[in-house]
PDB file of N, CA and C in Angstrom:
ATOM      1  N   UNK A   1      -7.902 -15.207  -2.441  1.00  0.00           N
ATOM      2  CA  UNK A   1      -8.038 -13.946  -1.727  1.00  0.00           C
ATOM      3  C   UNK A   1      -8.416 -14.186  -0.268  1.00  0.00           C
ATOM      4  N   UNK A   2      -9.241 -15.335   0.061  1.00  0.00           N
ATOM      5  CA  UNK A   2      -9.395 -15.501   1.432  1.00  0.00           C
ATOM      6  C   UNK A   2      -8.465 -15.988   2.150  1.00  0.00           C
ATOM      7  N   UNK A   3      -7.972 -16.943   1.464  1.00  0.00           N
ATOM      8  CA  UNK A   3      -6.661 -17.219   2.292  1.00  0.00           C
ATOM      9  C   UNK A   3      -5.922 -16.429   2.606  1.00  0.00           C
ATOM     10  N   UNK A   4      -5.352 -15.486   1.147  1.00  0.00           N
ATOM     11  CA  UNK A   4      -4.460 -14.127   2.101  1.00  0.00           C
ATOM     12  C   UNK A   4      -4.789 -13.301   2.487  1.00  0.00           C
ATOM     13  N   UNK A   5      -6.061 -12.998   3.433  1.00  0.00           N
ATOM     14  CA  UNK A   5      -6.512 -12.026   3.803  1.00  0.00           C
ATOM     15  C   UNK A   5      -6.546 -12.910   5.240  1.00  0.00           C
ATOM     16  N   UNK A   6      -7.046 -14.432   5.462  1.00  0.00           N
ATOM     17  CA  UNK A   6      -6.564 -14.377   6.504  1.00  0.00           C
ATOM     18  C   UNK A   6      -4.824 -14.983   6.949  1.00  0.00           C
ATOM     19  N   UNK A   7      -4.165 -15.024   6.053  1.00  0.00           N
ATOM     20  CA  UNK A   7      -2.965 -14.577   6.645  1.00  0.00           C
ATOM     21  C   UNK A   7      -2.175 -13.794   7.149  1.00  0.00           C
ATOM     22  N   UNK A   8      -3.247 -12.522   6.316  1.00  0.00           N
ATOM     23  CA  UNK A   8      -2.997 -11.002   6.522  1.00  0.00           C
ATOM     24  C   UNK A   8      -3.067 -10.752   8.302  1.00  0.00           C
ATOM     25  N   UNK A   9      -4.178 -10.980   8.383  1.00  0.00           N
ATOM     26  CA  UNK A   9      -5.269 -11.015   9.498  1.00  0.00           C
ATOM     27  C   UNK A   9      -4.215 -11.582  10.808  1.00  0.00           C
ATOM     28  N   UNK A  10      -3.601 -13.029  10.508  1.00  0.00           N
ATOM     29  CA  UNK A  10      -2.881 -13.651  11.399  1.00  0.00           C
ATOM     30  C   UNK A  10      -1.597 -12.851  11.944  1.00  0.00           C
ATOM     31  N   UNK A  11      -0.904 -12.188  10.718  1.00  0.00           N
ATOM     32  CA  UNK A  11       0.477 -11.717  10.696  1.00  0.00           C
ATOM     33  C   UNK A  11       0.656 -10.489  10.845  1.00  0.00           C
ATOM     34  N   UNK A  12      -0.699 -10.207  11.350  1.00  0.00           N
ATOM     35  CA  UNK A  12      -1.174  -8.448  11.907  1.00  0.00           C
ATOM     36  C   UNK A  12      -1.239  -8.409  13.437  1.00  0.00           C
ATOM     37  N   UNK A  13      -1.957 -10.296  13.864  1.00  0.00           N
ATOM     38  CA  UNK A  13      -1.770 -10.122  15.486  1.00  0.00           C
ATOM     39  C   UNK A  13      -0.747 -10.136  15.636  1.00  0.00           C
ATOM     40  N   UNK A  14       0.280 -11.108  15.193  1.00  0.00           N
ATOM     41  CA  UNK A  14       1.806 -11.149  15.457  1.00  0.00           C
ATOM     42  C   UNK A  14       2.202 -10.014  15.758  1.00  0.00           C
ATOM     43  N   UNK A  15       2.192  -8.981  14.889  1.00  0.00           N
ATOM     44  CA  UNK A  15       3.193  -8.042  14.908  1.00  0.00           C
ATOM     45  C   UNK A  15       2.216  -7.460  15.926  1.00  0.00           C
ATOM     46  N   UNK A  16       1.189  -7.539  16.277  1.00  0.00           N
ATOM     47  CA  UNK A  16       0.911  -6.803  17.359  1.00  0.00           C
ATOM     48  C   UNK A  16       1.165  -7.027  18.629  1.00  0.00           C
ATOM     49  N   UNK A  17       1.343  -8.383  19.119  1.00  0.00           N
ATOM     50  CA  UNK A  17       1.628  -8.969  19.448  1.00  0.00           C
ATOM     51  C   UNK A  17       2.712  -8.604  20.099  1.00  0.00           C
ATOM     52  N   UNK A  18       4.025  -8.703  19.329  1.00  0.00           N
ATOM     53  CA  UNK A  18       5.492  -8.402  19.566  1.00  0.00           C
ATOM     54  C   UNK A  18       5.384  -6.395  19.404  1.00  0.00           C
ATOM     55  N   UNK A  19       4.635  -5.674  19.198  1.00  0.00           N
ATOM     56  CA  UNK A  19       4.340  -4.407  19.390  1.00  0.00           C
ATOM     57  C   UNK A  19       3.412  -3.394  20.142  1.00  0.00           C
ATOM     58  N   UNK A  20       2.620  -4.086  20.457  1.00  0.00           N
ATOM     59  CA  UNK A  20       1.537  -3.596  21.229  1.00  0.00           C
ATOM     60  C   UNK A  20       0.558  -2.723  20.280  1.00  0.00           C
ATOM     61  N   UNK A  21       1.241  -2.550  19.318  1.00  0.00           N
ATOM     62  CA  UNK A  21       0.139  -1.890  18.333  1.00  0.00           C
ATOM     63  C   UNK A  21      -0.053  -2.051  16.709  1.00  0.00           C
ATOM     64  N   UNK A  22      -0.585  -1.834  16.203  1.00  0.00           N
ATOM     65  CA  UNK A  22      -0.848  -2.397  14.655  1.00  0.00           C
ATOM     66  C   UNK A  22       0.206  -1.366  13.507  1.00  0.00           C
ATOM     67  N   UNK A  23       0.515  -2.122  12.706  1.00  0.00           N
ATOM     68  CA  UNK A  23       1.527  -1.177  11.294  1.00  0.00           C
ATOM     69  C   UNK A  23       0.527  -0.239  11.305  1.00  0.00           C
ATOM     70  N   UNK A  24       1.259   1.025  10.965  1.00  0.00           N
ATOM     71  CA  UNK A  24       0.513   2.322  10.126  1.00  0.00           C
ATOM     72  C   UNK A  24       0.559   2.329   9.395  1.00  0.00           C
ATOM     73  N   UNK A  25      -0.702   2.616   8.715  1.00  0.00           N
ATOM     74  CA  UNK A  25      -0.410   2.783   6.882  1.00  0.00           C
ATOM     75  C   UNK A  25       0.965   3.428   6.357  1.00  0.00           C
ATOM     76  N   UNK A  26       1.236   4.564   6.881  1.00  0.00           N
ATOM     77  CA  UNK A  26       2.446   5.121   6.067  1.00  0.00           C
ATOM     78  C   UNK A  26       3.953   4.206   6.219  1.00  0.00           C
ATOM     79  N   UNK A  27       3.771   3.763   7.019  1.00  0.00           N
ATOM     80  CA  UNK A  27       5.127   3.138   7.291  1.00  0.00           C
ATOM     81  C   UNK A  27       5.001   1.496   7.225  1.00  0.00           C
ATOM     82  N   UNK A  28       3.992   0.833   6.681  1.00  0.00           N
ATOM     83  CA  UNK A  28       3.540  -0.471   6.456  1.00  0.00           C
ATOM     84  C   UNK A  28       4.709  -1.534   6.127  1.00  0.00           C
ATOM     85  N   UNK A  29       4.879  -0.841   5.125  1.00  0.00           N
ATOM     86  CA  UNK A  29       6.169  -2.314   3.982  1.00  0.00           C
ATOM     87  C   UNK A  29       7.386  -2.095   5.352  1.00  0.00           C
ATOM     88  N   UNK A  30       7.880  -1.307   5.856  1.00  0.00           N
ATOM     89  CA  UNK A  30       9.599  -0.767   6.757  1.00  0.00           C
ATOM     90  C   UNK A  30       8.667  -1.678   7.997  1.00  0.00           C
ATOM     91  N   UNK A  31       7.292  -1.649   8.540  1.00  0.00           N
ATOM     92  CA  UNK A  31       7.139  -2.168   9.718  1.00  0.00           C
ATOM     93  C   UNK A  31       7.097  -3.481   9.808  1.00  0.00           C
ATOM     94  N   UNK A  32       6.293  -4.302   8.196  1.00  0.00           N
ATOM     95  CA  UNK A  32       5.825  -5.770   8.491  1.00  0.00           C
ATOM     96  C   UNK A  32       7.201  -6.168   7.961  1.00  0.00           C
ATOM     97  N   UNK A  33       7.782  -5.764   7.013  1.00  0.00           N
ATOM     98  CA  UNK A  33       8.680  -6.381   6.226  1.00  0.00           C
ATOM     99  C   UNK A  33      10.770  -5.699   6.385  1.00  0.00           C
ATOM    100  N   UNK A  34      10.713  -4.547   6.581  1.00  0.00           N
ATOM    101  CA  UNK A  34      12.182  -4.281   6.361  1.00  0.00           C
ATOM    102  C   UNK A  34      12.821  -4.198   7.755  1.00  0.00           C
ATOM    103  N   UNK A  35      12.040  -3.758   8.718  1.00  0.00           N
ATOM    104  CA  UNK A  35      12.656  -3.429   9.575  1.00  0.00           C
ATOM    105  C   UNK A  35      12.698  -4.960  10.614  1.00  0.00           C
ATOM    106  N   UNK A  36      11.700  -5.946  11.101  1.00  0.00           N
ATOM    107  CA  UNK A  36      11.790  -6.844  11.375  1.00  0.00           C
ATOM    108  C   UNK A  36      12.613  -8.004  11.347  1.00  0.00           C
ATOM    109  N   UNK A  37      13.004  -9.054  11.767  1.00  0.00           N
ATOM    110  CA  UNK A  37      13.661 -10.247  11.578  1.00  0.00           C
ATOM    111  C   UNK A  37      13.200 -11.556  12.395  1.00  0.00           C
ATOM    112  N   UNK A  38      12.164 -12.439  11.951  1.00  0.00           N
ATOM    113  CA  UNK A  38      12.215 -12.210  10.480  1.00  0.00           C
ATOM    114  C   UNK A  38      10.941 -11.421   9.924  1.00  0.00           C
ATOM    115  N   UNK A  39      10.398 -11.436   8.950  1.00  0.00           N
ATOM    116  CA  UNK A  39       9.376 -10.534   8.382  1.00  0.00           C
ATOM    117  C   UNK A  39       8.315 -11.519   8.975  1.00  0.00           C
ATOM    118  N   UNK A  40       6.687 -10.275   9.139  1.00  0.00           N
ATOM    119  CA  UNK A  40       5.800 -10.669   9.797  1.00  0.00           C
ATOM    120  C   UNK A  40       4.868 -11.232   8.778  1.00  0.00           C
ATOM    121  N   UNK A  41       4.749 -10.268   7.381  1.00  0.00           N
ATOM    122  CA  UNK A  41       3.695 -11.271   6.414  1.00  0.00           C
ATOM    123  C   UNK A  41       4.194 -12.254   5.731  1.00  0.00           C
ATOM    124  N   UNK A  42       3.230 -12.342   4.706  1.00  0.00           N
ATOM    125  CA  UNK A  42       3.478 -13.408   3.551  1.00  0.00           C
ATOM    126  C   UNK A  42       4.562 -12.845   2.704  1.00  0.00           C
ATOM    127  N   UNK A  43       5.229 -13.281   1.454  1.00  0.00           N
ATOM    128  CA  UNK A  43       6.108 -12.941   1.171  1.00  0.00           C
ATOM    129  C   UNK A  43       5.274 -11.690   0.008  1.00  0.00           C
ATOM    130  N   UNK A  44       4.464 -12.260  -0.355  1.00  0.00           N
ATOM    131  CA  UNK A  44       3.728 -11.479  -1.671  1.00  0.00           C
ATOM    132  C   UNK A  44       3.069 -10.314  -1.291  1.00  0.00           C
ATOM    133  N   UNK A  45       2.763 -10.155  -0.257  1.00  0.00           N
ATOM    134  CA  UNK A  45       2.397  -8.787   0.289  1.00  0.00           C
ATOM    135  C   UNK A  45       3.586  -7.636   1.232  1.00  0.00           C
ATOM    136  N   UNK A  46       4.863  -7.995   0.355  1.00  0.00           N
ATOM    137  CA  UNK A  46       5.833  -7.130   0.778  1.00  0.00           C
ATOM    138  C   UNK A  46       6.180  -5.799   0.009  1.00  0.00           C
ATOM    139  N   UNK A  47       4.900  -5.083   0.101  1.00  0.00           N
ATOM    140  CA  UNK A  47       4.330  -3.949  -0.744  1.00  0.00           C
ATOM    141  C   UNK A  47       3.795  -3.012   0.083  1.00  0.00           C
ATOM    142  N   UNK A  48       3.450  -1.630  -0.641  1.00  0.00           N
ATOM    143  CA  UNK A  48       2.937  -0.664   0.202  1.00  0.00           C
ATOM    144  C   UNK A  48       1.610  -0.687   1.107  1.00  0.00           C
ATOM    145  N   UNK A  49       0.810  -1.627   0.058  1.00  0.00           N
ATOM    146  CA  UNK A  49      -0.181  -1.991   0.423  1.00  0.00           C
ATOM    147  C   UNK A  49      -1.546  -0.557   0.472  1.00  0.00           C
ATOM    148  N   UNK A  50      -1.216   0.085   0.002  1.00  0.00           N
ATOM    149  CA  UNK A  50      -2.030   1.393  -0.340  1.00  0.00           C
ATOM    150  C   UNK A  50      -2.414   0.983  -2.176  1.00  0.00           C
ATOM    151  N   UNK A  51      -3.511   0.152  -2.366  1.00  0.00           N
ATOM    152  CA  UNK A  51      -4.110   0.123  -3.912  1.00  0.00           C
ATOM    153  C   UNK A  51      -3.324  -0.462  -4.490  1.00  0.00           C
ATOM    154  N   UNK A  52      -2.072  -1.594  -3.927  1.00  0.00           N
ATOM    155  CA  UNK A  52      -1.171  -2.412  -4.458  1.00  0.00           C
ATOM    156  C   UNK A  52      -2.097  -4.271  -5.018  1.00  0.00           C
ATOM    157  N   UNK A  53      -1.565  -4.538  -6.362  1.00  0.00           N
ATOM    158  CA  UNK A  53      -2.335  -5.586  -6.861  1.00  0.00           C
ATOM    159  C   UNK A  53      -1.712  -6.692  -6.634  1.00  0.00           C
ATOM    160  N   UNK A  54      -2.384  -7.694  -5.715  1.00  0.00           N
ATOM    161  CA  UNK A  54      -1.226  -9.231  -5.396  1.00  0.00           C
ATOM    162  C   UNK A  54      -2.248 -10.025  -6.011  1.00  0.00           C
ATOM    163  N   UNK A  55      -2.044 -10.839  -6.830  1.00  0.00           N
ATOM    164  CA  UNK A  55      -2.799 -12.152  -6.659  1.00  0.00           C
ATOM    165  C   UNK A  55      -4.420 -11.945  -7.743  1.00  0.00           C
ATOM    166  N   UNK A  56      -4.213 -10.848  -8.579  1.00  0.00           N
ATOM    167  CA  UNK A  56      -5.106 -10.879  -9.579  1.00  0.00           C
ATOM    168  C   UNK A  56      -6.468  -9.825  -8.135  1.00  0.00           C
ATOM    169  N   UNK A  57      -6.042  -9.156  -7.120  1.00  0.00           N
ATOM    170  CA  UNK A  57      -6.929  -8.353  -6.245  1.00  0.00           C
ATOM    171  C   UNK A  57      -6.180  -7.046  -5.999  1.00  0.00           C
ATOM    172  N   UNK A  58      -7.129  -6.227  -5.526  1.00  0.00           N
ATOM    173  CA  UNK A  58      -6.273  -4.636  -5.390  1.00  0.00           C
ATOM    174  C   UNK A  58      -6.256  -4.543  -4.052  1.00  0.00           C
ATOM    175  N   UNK A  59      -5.498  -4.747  -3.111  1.00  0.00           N
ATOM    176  CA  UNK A  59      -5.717  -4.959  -1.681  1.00  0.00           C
ATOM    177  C   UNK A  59      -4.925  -3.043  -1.535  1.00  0.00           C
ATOM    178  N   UNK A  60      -6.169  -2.534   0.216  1.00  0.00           N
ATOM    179  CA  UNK A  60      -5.423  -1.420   0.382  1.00  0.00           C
ATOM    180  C   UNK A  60      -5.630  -1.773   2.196  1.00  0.00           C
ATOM    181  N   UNK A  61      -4.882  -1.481   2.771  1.00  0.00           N
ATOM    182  CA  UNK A  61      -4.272  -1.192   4.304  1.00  0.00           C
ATOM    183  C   UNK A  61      -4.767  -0.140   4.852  1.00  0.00           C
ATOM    184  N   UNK A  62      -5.809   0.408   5.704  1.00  0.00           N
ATOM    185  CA  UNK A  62      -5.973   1.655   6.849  1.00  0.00           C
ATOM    186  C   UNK A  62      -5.180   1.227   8.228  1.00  0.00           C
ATOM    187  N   UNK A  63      -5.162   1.761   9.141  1.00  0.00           N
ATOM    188  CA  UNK A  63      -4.602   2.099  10.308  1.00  0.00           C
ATOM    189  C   UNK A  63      -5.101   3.194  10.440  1.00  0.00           C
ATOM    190  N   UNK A  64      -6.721   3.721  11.074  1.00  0.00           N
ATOM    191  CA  UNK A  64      -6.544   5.265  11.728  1.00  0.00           C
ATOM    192  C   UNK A  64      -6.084   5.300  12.982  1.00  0.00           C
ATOM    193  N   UNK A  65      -6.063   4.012  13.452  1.00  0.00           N
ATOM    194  CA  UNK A  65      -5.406   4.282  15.139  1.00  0.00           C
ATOM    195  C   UNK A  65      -4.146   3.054  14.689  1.00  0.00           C
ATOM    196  N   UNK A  66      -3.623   3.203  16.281  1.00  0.00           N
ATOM    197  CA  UNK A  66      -2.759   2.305  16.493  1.00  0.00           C
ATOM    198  C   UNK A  66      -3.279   0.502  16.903  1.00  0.00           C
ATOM    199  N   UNK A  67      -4.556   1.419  17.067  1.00  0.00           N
ATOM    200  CA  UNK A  67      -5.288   0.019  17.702  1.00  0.00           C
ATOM    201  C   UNK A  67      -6.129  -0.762  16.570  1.00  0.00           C
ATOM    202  N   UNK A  68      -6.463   0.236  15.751  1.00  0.00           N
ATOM    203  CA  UNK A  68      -7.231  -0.474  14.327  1.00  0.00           C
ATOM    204  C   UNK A  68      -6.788  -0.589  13.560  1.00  0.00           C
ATOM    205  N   UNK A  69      -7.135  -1.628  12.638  1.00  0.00           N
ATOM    206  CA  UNK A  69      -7.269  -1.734  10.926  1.00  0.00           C
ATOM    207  C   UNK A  69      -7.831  -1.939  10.499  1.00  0.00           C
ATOM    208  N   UNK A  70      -7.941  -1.911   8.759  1.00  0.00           N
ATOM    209  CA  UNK A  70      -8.838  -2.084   8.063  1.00  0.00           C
ATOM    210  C   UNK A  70      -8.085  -2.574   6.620  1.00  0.00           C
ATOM    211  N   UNK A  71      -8.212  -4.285   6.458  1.00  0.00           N
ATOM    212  CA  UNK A  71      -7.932  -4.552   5.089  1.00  0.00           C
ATOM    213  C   UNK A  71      -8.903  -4.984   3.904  1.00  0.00           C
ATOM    214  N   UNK A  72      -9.085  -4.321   3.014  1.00  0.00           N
ATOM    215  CA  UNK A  72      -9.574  -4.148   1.938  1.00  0.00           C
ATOM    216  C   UNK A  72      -8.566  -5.107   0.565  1.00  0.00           C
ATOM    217  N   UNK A  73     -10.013  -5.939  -0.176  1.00  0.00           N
ATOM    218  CA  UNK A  73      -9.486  -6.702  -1.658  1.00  0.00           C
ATOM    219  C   UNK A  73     -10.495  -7.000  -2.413  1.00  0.00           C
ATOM    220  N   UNK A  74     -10.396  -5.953  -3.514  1.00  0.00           N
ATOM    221  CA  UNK A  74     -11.227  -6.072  -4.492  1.00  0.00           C
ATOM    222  C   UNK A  74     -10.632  -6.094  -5.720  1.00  0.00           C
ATOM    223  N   UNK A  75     -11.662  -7.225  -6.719  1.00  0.00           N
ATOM    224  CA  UNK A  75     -10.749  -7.924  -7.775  1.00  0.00           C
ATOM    225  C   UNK A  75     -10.470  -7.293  -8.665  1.00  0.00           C
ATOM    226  N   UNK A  76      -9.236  -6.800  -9.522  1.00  0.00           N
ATOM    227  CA  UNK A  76      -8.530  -6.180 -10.178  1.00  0.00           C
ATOM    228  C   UNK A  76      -9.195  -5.935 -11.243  1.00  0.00           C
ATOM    229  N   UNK A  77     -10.024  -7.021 -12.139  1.00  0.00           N
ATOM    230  CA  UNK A  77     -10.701  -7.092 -13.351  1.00  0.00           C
ATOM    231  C   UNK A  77     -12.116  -8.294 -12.788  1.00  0.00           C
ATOM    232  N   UNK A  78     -12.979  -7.621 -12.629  1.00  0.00           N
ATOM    233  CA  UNK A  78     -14.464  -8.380 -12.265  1.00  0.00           C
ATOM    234  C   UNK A  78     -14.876  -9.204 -13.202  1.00  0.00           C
ATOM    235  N   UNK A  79     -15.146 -10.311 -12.474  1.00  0.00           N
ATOM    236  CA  UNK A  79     -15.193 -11.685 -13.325  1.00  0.00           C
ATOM    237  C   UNK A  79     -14.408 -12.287 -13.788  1.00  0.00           C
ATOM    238  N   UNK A  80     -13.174 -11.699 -13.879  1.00  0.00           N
ATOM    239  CA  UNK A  80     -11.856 -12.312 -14.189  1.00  0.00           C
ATOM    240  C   UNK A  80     -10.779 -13.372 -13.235  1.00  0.00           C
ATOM    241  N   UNK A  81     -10.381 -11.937 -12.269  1.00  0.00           N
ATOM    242  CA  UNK A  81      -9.381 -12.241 -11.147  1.00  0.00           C
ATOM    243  C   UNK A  81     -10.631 -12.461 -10.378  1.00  0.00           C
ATOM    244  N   UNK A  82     -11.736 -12.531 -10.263  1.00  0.00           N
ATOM    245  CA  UNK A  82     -12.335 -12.857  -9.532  1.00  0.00           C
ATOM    246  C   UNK A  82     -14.072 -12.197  -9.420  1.00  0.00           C
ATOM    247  N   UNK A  83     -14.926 -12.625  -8.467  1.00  0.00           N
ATOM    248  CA  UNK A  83     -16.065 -11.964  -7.975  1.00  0.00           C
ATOM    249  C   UNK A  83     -16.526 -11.409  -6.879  1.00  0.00           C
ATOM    250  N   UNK A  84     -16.176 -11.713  -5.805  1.00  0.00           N
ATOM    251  CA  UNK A  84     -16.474 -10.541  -4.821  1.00  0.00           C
ATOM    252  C   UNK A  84     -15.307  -9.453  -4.306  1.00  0.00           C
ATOM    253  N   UNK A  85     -15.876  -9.091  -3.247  1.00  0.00           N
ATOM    254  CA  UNK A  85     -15.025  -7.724  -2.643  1.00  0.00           C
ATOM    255  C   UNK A  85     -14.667  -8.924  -1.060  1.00  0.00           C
ATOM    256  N   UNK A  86     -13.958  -7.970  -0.475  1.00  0.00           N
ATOM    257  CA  UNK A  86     -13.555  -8.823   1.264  1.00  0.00           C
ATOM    258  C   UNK A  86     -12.756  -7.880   1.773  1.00  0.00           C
ATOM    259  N   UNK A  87     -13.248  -7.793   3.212  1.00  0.00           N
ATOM    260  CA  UNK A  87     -12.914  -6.547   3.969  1.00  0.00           C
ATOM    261  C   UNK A  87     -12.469  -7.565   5.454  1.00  0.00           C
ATOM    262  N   UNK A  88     -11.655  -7.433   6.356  1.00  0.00           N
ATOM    263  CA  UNK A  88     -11.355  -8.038   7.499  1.00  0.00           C
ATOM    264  C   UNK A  88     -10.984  -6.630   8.180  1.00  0.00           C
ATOM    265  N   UNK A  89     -11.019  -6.739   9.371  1.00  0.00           N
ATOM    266  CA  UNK A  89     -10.315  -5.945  10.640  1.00  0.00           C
ATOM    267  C   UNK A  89      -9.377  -5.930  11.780  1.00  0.00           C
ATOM    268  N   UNK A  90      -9.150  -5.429  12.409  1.00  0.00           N
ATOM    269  CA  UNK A  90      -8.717  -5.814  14.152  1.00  0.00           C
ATOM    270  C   UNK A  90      -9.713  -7.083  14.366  1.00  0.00           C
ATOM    271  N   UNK A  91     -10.623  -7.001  14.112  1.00  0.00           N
ATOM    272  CA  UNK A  91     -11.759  -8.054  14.887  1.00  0.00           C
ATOM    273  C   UNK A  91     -11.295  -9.197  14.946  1.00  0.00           C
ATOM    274  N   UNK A  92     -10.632  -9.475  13.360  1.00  0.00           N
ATOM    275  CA  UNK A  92     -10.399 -10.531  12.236  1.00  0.00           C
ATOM    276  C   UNK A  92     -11.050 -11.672  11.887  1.00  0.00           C
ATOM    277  N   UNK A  93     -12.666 -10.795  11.831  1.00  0.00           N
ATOM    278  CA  UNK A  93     -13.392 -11.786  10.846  1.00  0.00           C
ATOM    279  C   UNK A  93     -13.453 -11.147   9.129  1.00  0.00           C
ATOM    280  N   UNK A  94     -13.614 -12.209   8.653  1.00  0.00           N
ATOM    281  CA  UNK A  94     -13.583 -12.001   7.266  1.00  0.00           C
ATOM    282  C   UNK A  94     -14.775 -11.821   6.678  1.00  0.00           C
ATOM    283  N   UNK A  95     -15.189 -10.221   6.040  1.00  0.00           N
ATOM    284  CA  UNK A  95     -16.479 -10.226   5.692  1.00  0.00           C
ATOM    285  C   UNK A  95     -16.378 -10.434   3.811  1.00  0.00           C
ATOM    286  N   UNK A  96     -17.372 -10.282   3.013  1.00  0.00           N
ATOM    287  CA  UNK A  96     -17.676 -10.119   1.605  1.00  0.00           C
ATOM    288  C   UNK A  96     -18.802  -9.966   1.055  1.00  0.00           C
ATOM    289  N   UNK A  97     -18.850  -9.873  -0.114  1.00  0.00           N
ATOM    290  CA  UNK A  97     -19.805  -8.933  -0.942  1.00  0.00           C
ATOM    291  C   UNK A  97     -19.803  -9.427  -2.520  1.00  0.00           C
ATOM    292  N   UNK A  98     -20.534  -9.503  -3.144  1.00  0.00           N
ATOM    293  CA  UNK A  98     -20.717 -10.093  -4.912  1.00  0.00           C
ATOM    294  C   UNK A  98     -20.647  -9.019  -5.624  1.00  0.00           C
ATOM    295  N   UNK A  99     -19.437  -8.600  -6.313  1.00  0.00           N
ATOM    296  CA  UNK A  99     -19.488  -7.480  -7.212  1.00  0.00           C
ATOM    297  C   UNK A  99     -18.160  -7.060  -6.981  1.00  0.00           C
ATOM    298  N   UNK A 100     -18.466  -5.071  -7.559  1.00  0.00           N
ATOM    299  CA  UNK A 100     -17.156  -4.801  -7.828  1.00  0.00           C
ATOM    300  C   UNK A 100     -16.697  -3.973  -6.345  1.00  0.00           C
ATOM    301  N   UNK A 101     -17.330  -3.890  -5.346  1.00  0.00           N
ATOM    302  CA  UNK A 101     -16.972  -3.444  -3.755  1.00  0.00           C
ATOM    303  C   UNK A 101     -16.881  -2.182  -3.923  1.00  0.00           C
ATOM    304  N   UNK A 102     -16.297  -1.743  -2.875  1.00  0.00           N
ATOM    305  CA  UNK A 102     -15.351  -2.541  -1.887  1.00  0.00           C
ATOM    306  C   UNK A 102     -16.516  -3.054  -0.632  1.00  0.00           C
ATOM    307  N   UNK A 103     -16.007  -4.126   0.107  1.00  0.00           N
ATOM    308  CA  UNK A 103     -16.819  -4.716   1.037  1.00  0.00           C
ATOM    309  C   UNK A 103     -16.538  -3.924   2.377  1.00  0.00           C
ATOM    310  N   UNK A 104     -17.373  -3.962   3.531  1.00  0.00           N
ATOM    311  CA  UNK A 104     -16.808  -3.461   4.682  1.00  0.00           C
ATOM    312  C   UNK A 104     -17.419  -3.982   5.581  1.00  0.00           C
ATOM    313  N   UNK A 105     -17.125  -3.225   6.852  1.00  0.00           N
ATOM    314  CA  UNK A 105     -17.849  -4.119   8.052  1.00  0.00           C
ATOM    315  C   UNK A 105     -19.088  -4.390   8.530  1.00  0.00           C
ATOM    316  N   UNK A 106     -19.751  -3.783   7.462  1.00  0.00           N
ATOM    317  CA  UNK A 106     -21.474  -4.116   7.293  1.00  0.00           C
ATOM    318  C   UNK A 106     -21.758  -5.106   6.512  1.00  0.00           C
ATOM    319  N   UNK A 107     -20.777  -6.015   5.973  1.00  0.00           N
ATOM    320  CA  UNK A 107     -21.145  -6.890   4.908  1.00  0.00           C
ATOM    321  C   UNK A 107     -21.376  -8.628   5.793  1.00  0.00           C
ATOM    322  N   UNK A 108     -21.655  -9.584   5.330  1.00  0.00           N
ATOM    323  CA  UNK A 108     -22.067 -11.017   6.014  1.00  0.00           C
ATOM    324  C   UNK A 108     -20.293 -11.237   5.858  1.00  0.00           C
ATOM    325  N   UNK A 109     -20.291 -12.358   6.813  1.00  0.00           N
ATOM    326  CA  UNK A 109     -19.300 -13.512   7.337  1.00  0.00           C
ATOM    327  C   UNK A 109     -18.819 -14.157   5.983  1.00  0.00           C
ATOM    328  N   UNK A 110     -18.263 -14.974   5.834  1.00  0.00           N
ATOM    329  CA  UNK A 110     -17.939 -16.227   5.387  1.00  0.00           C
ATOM    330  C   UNK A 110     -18.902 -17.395   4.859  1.00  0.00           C
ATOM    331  N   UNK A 111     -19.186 -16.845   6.467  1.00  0.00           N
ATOM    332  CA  UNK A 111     -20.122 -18.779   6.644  1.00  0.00           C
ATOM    333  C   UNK A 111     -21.608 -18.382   6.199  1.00  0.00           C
ATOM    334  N   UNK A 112     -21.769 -17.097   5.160  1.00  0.00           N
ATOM    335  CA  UNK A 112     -23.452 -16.898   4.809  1.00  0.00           C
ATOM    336  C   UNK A 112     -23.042 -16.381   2.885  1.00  0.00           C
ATOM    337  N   UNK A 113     -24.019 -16.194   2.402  1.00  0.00           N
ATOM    338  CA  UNK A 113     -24.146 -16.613   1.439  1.00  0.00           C
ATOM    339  C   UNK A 113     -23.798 -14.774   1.204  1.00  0.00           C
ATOM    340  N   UNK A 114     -22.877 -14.280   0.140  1.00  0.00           N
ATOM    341  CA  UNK A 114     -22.436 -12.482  -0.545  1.00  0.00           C
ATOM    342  C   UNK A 114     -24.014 -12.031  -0.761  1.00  0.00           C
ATOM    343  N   UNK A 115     -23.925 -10.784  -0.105  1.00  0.00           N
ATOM    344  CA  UNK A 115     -25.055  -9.808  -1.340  1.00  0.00           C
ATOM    345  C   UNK A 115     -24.457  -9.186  -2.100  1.00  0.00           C
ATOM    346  N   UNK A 116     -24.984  -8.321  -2.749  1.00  0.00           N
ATOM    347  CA  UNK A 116     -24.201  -7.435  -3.565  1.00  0.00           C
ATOM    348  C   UNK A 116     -23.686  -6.453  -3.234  1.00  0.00           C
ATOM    349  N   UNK A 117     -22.908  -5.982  -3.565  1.00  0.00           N
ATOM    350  CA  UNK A 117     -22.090  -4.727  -3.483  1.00  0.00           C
ATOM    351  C   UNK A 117     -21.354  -3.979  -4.721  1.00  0.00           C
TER     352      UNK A 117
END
């Protein structure tokens, strides 16, 4: 989950990059993936990305601006597909949380040890 969240993270500047502004939620899968050449994410996140399950996590996509985001992944079945929650942004640091989440931008880094959530 960390890894594709920061791939997520990477293939969000891109397209911003080459756009000046970030996918919108409603039009997500047509912006990163159909309409492009070649496509901006990973291949496995060529989904709506609104409460869509990749990878044993329930990842969901905001955009309230053009300038923000907000990606969200929390594990499908707790303790199973996994144990924490993980939230990244525009910022694109990667935060998390021990439990069933969701994590957000009040939660620790990486590099410090989950509380709960």
């Amino acid at each position: 989950a960390i890894g594709n969240l920061r791939a997520l993270v990477s293939s969000h500047e891109m397209y911003r990059s080459v756009n000046n502004v970030y996918p919108q939620t409603a039009n997500y899968q047509a912006d990163m993936y159909t309409t492009p050449d070649p496509d901006f994410g990973p291949p496995s996140f060529n989904v709506a990305m609104t409460g869509q399950t990749v990878q044993g996590y329930n990842w969901t996509y905001t955009a309230p601006t053009t300038q923000t985001y907000t990606i969200s992944a929390v594990a499908q079945t707790l303790g199973s597909t996994g144990t924490r929650a993980f939230f990244a942004s525009e910022a694109g640091t990667v935060r998390h949380c021990r439990g069933a989440g969701p994590a957000d931008a009040a939660d620790l880094t990486l590099d410090q040890p989950p509380v709960a959530c």
